[in-house]
N, C-alpha and C. Protein backbone atom coordinates (compact mmCIF):
# COMPACT_ATOMS: atom_id res chain seq x y z
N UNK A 1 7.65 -13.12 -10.96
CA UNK A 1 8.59 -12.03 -11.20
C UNK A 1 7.98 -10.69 -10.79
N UNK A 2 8.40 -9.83 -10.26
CA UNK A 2 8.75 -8.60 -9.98
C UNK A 2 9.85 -7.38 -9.95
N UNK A 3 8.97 -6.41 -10.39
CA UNK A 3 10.20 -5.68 -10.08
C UNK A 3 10.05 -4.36 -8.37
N UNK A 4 11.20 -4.17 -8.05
CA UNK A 4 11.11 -3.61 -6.68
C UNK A 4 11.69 -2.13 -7.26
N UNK A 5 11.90 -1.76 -8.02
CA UNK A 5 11.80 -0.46 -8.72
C UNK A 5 11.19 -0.17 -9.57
N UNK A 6 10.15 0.73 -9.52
CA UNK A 6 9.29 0.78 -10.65
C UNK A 6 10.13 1.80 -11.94
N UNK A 7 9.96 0.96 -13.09
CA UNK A 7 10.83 1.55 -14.22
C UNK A 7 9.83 2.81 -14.20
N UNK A 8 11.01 3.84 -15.17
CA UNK A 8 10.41 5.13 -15.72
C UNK A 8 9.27 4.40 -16.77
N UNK A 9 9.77 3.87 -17.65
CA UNK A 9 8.76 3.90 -18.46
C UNK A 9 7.32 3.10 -18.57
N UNK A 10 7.12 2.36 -16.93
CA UNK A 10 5.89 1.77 -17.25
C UNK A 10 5.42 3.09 -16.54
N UNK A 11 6.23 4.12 -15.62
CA UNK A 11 5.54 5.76 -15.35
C UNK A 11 4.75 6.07 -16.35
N UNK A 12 5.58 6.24 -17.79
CA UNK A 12 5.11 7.11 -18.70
C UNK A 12 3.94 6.24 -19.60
N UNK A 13 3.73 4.83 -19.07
CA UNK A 13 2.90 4.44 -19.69
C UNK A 13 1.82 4.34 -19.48
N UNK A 14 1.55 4.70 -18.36
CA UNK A 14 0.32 4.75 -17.41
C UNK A 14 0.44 6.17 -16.57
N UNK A 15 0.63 7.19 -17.40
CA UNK A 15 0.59 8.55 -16.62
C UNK A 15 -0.58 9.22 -15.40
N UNK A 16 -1.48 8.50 -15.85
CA UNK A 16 -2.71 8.87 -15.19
C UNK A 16 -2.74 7.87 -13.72
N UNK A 17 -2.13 6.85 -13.64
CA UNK A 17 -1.87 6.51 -11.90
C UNK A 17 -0.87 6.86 -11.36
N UNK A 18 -0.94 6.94 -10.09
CA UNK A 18 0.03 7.75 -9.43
C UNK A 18 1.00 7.30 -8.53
N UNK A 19 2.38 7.12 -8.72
CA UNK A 19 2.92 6.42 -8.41
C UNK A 19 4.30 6.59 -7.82
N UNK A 20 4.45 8.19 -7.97
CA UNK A 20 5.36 8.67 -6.81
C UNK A 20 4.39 10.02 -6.16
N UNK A 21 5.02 10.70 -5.26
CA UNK A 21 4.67 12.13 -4.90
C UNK A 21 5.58 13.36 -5.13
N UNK A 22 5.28 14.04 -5.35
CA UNK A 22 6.43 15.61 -5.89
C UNK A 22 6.23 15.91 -4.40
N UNK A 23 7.39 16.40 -3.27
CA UNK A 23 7.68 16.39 -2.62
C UNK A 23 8.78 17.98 -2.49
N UNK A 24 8.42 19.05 -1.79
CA UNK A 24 9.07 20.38 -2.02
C UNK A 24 9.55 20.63 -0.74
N UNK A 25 11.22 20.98 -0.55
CA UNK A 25 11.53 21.44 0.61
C UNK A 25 11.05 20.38 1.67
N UNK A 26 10.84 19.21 1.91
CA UNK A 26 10.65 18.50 2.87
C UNK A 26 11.25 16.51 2.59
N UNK A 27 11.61 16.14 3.27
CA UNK A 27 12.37 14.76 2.84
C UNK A 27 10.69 13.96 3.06
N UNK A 28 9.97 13.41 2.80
CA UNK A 28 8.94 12.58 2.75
C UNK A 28 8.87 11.51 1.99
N UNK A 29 8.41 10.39 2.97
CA UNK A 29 8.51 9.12 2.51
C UNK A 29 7.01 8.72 2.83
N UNK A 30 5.96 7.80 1.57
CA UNK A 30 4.68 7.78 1.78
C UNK A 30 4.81 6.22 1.95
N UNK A 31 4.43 5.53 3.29
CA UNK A 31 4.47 3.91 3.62
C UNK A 31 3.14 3.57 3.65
N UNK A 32 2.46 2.23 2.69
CA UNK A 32 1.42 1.98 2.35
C UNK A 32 1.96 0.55 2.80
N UNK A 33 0.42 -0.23 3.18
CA UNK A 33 0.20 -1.09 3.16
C UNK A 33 -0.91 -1.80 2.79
N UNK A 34 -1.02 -3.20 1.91
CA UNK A 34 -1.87 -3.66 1.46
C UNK A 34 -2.22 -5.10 2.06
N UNK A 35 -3.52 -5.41 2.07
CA UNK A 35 -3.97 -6.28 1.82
C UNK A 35 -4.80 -7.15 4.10
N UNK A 36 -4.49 -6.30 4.42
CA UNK A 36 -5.02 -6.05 5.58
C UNK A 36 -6.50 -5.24 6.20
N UNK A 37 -7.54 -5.33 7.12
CA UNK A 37 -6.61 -5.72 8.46
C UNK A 37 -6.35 -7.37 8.94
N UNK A 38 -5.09 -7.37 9.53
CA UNK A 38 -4.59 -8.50 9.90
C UNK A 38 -4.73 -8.61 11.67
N UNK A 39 -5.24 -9.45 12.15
CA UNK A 39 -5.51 -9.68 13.86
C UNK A 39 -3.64 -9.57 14.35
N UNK A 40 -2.65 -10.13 13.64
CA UNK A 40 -1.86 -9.63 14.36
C UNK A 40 -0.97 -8.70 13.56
N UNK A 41 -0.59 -8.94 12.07
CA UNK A 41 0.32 -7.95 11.36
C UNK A 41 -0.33 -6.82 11.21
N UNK A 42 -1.42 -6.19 11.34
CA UNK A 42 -1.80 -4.79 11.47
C UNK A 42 -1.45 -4.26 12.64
N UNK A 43 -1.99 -4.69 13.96
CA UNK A 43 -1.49 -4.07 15.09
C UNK A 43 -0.10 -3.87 15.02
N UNK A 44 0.99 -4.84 14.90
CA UNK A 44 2.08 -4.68 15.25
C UNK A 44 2.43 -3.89 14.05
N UNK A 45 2.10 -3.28 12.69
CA UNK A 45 2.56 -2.24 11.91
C UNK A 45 2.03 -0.80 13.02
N UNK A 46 1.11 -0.73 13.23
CA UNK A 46 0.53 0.40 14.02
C UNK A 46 1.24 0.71 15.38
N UNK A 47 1.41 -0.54 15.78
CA UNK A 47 1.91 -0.34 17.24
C UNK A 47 3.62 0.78 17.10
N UNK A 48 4.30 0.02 15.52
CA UNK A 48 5.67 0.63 14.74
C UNK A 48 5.41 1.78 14.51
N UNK A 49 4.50 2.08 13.45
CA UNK A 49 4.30 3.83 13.45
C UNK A 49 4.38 4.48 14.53
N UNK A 50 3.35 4.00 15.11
CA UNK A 50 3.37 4.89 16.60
C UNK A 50 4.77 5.29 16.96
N UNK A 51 5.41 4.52 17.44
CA UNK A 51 7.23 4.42 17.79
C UNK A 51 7.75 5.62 17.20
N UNK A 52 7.19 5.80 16.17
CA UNK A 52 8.29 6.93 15.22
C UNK A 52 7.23 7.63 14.69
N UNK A 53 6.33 8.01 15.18
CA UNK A 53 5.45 9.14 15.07
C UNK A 53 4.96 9.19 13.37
N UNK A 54 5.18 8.16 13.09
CA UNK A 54 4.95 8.39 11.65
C UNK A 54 3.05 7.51 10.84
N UNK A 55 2.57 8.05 9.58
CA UNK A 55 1.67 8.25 9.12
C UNK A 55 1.62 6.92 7.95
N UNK A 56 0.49 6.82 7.72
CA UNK A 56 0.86 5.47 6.46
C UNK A 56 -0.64 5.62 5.96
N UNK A 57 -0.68 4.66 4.48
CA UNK A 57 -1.61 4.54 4.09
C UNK A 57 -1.99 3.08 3.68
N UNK A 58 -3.43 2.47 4.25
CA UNK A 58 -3.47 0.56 4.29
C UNK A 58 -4.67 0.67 3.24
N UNK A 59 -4.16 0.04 2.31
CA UNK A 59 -5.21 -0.23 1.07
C UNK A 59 -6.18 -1.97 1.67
N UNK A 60 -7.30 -1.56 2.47
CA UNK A 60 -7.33 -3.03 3.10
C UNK A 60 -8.68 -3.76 1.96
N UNK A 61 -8.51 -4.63 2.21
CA UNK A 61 -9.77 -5.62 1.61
C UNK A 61 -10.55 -5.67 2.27
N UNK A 62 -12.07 -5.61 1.44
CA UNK A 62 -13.73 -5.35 2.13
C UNK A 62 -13.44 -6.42 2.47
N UNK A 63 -13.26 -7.87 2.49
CA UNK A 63 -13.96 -8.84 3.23
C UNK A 63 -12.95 -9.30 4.31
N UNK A 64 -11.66 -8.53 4.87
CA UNK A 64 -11.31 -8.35 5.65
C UNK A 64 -11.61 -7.78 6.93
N UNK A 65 -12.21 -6.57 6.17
CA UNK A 65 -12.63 -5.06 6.86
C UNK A 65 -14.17 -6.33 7.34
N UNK A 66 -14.54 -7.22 6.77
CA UNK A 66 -16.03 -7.62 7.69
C UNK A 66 -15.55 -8.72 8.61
N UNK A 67 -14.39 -8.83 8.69
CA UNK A 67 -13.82 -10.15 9.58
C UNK A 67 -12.91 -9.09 10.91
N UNK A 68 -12.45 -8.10 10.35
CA UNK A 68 -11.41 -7.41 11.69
C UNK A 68 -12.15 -5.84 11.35
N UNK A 69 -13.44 -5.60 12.10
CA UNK A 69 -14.22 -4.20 11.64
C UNK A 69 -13.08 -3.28 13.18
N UNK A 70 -12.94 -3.96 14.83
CA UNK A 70 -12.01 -3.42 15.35
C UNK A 70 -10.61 -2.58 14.86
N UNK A 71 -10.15 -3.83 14.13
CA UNK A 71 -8.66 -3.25 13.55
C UNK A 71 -8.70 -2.32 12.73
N UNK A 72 -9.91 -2.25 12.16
CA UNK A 72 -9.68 -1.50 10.80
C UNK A 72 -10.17 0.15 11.37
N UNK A 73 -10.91 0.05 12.43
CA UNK A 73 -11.66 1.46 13.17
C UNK A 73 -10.22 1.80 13.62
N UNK A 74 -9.26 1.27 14.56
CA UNK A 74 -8.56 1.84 14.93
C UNK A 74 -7.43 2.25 14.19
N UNK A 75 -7.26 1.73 12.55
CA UNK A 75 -6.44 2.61 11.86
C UNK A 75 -6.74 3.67 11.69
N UNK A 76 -8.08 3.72 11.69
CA UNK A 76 -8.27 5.33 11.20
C UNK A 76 -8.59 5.76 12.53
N UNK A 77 -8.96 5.51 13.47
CA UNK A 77 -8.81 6.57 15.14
C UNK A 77 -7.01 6.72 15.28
N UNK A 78 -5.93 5.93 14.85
CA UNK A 78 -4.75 6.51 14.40
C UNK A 78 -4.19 7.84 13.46
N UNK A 79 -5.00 7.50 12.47
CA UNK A 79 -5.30 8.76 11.93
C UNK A 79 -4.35 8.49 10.49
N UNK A 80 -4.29 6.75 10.05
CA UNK A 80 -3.62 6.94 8.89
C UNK A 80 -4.56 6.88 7.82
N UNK A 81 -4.38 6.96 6.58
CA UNK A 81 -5.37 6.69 5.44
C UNK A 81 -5.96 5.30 5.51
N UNK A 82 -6.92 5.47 4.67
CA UNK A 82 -7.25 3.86 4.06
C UNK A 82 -7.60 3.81 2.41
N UNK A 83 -7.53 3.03 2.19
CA UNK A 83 -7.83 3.00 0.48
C UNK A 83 -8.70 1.37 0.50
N UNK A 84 -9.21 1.49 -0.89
CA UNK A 84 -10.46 0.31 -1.38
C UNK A 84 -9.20 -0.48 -2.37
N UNK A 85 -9.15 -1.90 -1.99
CA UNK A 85 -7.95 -3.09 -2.32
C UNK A 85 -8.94 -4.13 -2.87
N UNK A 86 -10.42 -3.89 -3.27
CA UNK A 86 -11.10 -4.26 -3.89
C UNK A 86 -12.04 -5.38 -2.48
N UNK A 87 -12.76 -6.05 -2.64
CA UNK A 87 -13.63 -7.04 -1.83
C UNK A 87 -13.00 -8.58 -1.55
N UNK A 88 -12.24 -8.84 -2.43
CA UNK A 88 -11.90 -10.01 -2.50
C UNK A 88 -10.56 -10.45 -2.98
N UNK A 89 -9.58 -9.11 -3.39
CA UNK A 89 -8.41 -9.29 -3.41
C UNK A 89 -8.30 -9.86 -5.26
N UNK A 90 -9.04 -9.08 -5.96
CA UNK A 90 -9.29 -9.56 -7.47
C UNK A 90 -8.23 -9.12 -8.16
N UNK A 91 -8.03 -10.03 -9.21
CA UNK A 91 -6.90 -9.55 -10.06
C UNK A 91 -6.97 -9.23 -11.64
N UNK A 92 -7.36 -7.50 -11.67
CA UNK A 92 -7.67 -7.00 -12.95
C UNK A 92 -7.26 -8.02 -14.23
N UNK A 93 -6.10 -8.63 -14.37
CA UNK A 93 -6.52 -9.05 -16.23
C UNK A 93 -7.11 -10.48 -16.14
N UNK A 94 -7.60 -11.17 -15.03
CA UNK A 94 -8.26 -12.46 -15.00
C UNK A 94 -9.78 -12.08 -14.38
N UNK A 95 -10.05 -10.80 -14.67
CA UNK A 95 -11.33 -10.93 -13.78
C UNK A 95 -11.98 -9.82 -15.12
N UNK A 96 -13.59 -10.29 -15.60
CA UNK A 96 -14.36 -9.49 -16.22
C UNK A 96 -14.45 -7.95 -15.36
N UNK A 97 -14.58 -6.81 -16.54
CA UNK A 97 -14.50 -5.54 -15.92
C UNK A 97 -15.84 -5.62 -14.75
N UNK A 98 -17.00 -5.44 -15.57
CA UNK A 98 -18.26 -5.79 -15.00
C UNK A 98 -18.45 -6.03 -13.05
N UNK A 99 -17.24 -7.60 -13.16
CA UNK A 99 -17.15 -8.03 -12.15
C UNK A 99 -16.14 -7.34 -11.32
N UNK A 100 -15.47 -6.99 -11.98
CA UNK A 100 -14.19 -6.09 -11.17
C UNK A 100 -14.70 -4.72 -10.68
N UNK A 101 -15.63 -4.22 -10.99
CA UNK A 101 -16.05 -2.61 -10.46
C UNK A 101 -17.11 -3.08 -9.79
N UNK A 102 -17.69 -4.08 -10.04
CA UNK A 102 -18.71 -4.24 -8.85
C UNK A 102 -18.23 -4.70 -7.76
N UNK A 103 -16.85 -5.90 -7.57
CA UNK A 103 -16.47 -5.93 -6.53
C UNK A 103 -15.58 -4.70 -5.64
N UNK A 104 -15.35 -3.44 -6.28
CA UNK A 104 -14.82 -2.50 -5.41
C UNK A 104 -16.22 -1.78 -5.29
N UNK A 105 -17.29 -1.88 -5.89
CA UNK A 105 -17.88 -1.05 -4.86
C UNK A 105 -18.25 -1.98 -4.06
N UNK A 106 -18.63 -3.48 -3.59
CA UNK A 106 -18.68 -3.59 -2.97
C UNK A 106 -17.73 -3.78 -0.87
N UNK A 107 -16.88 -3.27 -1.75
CA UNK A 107 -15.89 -2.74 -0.44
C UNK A 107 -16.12 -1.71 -0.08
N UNK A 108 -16.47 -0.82 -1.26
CA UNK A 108 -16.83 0.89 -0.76
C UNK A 108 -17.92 0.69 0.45
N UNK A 109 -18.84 -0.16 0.50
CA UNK A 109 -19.76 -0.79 1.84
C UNK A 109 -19.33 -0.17 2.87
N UNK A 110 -18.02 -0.47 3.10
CA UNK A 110 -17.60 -1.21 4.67
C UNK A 110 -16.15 0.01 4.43
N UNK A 111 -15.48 0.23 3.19
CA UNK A 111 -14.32 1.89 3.16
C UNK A 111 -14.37 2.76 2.71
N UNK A 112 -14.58 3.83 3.34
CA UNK A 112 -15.14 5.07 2.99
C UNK A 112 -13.35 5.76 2.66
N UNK A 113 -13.32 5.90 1.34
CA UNK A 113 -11.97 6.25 0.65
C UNK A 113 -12.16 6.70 -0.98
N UNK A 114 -11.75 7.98 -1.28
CA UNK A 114 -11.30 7.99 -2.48
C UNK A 114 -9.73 7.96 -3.35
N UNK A 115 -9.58 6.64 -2.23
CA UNK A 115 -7.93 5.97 -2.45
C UNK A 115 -8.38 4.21 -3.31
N UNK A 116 -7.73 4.00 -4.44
CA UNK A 116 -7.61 2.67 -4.91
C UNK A 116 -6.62 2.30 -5.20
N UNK A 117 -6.21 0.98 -5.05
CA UNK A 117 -5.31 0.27 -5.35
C UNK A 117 -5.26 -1.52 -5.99
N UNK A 118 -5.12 -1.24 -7.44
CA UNK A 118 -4.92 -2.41 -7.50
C UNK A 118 -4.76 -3.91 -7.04
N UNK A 119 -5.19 -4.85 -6.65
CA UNK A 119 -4.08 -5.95 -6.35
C UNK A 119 -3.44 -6.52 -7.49
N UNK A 120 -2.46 -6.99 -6.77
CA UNK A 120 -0.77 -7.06 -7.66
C UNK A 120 -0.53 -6.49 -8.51
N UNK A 121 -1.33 -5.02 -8.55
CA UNK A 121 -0.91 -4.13 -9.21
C UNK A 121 -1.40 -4.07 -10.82
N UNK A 122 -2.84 -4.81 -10.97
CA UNK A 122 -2.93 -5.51 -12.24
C UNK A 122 -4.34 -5.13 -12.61
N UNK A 123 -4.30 -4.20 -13.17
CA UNK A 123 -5.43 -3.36 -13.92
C UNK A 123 -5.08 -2.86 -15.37
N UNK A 124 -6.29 -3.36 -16.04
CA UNK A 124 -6.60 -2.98 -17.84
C UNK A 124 -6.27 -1.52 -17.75
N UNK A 125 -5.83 -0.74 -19.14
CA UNK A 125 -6.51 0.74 -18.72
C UNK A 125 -8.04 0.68 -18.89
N UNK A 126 -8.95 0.02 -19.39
CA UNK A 126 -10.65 0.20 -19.41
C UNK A 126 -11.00 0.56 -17.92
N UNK A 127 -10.30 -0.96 -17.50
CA UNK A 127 -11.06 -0.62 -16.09
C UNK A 127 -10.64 0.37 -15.14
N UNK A 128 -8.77 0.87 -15.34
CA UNK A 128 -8.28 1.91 -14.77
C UNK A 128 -9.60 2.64 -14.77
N UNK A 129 -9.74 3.45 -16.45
CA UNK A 129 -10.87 4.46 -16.54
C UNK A 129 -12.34 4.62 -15.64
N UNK A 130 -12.69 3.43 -15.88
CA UNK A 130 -13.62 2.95 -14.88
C UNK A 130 -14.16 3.57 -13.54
N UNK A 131 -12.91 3.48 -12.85
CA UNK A 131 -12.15 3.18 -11.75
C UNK A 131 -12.41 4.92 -11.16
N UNK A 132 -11.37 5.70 -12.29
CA UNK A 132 -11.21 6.90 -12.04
C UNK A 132 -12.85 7.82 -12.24
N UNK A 133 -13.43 7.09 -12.83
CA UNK A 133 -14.83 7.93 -13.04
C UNK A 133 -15.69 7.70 -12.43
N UNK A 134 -15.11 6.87 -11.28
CA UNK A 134 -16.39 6.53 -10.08
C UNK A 134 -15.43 7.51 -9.11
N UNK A 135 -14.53 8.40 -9.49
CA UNK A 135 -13.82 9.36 -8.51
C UNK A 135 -12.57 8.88 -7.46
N UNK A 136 -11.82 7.79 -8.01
CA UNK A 136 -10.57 6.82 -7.36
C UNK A 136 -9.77 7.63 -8.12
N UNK A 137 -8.66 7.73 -6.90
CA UNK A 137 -7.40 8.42 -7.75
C UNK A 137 -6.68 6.86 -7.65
N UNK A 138 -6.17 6.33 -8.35
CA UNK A 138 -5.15 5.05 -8.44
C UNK A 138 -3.87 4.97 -8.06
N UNK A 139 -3.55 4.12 -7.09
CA UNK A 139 -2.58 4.42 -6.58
C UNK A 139 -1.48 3.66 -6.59
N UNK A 140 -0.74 3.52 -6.79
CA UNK A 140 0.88 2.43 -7.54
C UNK A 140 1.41 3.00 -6.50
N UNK A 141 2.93 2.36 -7.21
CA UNK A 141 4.04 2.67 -5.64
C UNK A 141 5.56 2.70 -7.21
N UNK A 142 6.53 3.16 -6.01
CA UNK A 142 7.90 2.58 -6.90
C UNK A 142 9.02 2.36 -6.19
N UNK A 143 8.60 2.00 -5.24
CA UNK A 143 9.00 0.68 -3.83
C UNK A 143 9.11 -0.56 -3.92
N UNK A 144 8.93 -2.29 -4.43
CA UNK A 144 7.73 -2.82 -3.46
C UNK A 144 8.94 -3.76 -2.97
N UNK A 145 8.66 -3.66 -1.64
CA UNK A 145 9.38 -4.34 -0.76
C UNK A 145 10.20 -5.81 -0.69
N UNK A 146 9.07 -6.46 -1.23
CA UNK A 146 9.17 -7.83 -1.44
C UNK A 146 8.55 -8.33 -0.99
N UNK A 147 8.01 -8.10 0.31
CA UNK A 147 8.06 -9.11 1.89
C UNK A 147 6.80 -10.08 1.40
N UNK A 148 6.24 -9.94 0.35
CA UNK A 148 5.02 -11.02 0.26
C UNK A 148 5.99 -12.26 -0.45
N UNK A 149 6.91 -12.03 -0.34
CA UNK A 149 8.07 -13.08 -1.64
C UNK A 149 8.75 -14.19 -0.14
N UNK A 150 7.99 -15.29 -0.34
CA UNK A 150 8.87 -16.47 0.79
C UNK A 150 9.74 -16.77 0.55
N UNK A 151 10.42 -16.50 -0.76
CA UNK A 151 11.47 -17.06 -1.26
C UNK A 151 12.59 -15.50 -1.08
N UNK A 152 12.45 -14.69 -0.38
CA UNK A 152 12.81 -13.90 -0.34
C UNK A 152 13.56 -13.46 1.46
N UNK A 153 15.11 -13.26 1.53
CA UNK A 153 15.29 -13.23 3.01
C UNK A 153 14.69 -11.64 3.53
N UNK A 154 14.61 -12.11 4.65
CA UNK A 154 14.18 -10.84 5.50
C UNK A 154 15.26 -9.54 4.97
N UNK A 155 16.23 -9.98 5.28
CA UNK A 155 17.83 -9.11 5.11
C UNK A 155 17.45 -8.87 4.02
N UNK A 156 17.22 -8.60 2.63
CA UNK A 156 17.04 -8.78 1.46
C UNK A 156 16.12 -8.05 1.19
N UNK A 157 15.16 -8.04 1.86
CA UNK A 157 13.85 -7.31 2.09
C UNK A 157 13.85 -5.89 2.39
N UNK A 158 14.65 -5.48 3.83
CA UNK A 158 14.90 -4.17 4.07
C UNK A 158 15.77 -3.68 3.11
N UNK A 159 17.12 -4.48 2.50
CA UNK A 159 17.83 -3.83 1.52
C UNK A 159 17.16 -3.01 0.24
N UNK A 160 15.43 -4.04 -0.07
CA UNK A 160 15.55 -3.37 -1.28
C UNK A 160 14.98 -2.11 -0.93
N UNK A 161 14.52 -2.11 0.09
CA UNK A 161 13.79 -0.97 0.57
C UNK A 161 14.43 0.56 0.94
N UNK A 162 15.70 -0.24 1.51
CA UNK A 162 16.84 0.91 1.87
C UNK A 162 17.84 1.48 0.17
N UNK A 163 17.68 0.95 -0.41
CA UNK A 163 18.38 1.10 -1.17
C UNK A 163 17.78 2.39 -2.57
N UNK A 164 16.28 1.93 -2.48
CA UNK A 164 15.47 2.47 -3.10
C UNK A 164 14.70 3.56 -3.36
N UNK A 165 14.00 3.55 -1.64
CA UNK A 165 13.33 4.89 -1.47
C UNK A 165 14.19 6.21 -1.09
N UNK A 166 13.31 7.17 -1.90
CA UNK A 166 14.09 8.52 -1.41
C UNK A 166 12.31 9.44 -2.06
N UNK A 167 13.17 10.95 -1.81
CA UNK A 167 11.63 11.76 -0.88
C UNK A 167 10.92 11.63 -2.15
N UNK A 168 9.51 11.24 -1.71
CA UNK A 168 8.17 11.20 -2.48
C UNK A 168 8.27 9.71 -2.90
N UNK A 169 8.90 9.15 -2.53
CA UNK A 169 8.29 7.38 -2.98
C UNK A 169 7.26 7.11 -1.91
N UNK A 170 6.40 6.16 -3.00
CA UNK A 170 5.78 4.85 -2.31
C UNK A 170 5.86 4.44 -2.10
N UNK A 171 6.20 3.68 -1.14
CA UNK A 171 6.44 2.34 -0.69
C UNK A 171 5.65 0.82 -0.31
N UNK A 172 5.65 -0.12 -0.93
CA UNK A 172 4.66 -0.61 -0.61
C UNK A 172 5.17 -2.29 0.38
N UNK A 173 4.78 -2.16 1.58
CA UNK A 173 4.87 -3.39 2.64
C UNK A 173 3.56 -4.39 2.51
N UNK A 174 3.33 -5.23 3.22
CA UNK A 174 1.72 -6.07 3.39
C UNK A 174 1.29 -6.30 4.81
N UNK A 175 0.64 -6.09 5.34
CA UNK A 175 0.25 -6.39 6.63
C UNK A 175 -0.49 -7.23 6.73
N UNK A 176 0.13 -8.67 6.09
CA UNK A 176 -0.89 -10.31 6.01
C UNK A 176 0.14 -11.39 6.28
N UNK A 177 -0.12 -12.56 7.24
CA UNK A 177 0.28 -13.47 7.49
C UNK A 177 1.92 -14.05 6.43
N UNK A 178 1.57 -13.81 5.11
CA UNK A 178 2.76 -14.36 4.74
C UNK A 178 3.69 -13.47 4.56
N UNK A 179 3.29 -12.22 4.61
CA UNK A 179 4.40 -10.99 4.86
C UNK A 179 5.35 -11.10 5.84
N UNK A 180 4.32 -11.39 7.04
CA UNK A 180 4.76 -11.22 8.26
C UNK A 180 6.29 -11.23 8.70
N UNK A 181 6.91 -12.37 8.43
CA UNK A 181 8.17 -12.26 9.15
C UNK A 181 9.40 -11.53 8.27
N UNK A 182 8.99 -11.01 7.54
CA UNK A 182 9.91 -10.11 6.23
C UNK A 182 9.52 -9.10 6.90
N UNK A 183 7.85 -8.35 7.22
CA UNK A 183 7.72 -7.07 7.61
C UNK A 183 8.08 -6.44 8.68
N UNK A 184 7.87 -7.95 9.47
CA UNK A 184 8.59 -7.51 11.22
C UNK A 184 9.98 -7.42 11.56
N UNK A 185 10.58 -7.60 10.75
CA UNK A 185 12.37 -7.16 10.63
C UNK A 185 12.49 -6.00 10.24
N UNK A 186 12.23 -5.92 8.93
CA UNK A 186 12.59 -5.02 7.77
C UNK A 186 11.48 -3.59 8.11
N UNK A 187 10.76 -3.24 8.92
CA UNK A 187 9.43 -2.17 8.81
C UNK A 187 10.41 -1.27 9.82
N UNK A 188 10.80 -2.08 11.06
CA UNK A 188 11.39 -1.25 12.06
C UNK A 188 12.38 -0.62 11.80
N UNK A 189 13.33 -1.11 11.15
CA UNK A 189 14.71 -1.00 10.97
C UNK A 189 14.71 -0.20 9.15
N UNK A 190 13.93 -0.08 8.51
CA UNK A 190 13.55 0.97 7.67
C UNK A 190 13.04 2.44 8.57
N UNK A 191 11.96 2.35 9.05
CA UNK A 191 11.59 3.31 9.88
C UNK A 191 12.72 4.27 10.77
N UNK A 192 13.87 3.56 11.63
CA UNK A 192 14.58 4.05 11.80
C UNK A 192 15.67 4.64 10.78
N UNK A 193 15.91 3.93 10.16
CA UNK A 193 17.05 4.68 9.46
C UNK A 193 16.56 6.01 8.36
N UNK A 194 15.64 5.73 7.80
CA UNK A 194 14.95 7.13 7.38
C UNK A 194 14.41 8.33 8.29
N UNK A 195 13.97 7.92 9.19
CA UNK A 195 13.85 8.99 10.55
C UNK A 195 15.40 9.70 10.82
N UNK A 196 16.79 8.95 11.15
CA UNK A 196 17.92 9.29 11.46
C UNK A 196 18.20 10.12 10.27
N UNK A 197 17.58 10.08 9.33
CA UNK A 197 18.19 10.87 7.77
C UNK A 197 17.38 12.07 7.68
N UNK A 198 16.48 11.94 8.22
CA UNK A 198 15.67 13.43 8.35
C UNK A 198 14.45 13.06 8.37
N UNK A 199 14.19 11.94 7.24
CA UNK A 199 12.75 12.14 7.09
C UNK A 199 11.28 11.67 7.79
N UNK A 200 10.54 11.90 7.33
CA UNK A 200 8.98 12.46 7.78
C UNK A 200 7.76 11.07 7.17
N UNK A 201 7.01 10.20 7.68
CA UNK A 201 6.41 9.45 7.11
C UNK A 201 4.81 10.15 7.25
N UNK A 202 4.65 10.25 6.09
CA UNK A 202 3.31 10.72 5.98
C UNK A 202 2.13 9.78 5.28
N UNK A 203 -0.02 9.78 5.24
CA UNK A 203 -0.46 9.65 4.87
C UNK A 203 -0.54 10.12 3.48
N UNK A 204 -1.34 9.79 2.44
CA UNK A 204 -1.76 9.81 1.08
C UNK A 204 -2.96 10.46 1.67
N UNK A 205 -3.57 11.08 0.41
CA UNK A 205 -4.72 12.10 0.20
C UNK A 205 -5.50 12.05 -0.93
């Protein structure tokens, strides 16, 4: 289960991660991706930005980043963000804290970022704290696409996406093999129709 709108009140329950953007006088939409780099779903997200001049932010995994060190240089010679998605793709309430902060620094190795992001979104507040006092701003979304959901149609995918975001959301896509054919429909055809509406895809900071 998931939800593809993040409620107000798990906002207010976790005030201290950040999970939309305040957005002034400008339509902005912030497109993140996790769990990459991917030999082919990264390029072809990059190759998409490019198309529409637009900016993103890839929360990738250290032991990715030591399998595709190419892909991952040329996100950032693109010039989008990167964020630390931990070493091994760990999942805060099944994993000792101990072990959980040692495996993001061991990504910090290989990503030089003071961007973090959960995987599946599943962090204690201890280790939130943790987290933030090694200088990570935490980063949520109130997007999420779906596209990691197989049981989920492509069509279905861009809907929740279209339906959802507006200026200062997160959005969150995946640039990994089982994403893939949800992201390669639904990324383009999002991209356009928010471009035709005005808006602006920008990096995180």
């Amino acid at each position: 289960m998931y939800l593809v709108k993040t409620p107000w009140l798990l906002k207010k329950l976790y005030p201290s991660l950040i999970w939309s953007e305040k957005v002034q006088d400008e339509k902005t939409i912030y497109l993140t991706f996790d769990d990459g780099p991917h030999p082919i779903a990264t390029p072809f997200v990059l190759n998409t930005l490019q198309q529409y001049n637009a900016k993103a932010t890839f929360f990738c995994i250290g032991k990715n980043v030591d399998e595709q060190p190419a892909i991952y240089h040329n996100i950032i010679h693109q010039d989008h963000a990167i964020g630390n998605h931990t070493y091994n793709h760990l999942n805060g309430y099944k994993t000792k804290d101990e072990e959980y902060i040692d495996n993001i620094i061991q990504a910090a190795t290989v990503i030089n970022s003071t961007l973090f992001r959960p995987p599946y979104g599943r962090i204690t507040r201890f280790q939130a704290r943790l987290v933030q006092e090694m200088n990570y701003s935490i980063i949520m979304w109130d997007v999420l696409s779906g596209d990691f959901d197989i049981h989920l149609s492509k069509e279905k995918c861009l809907e929740n996406v279209l339906l959802n975001t507006k200026d200062g959301s997160i959005v969150v896509f995946h640039d990994s093999e089982k994403a893939f054919e949800r992201l390669e429909y639904a990324l383009p055809k999002m991209l356009e129709h928010f471009t035709q509406l005005g808006y602006s895809f920008k990096a995180l900071h």
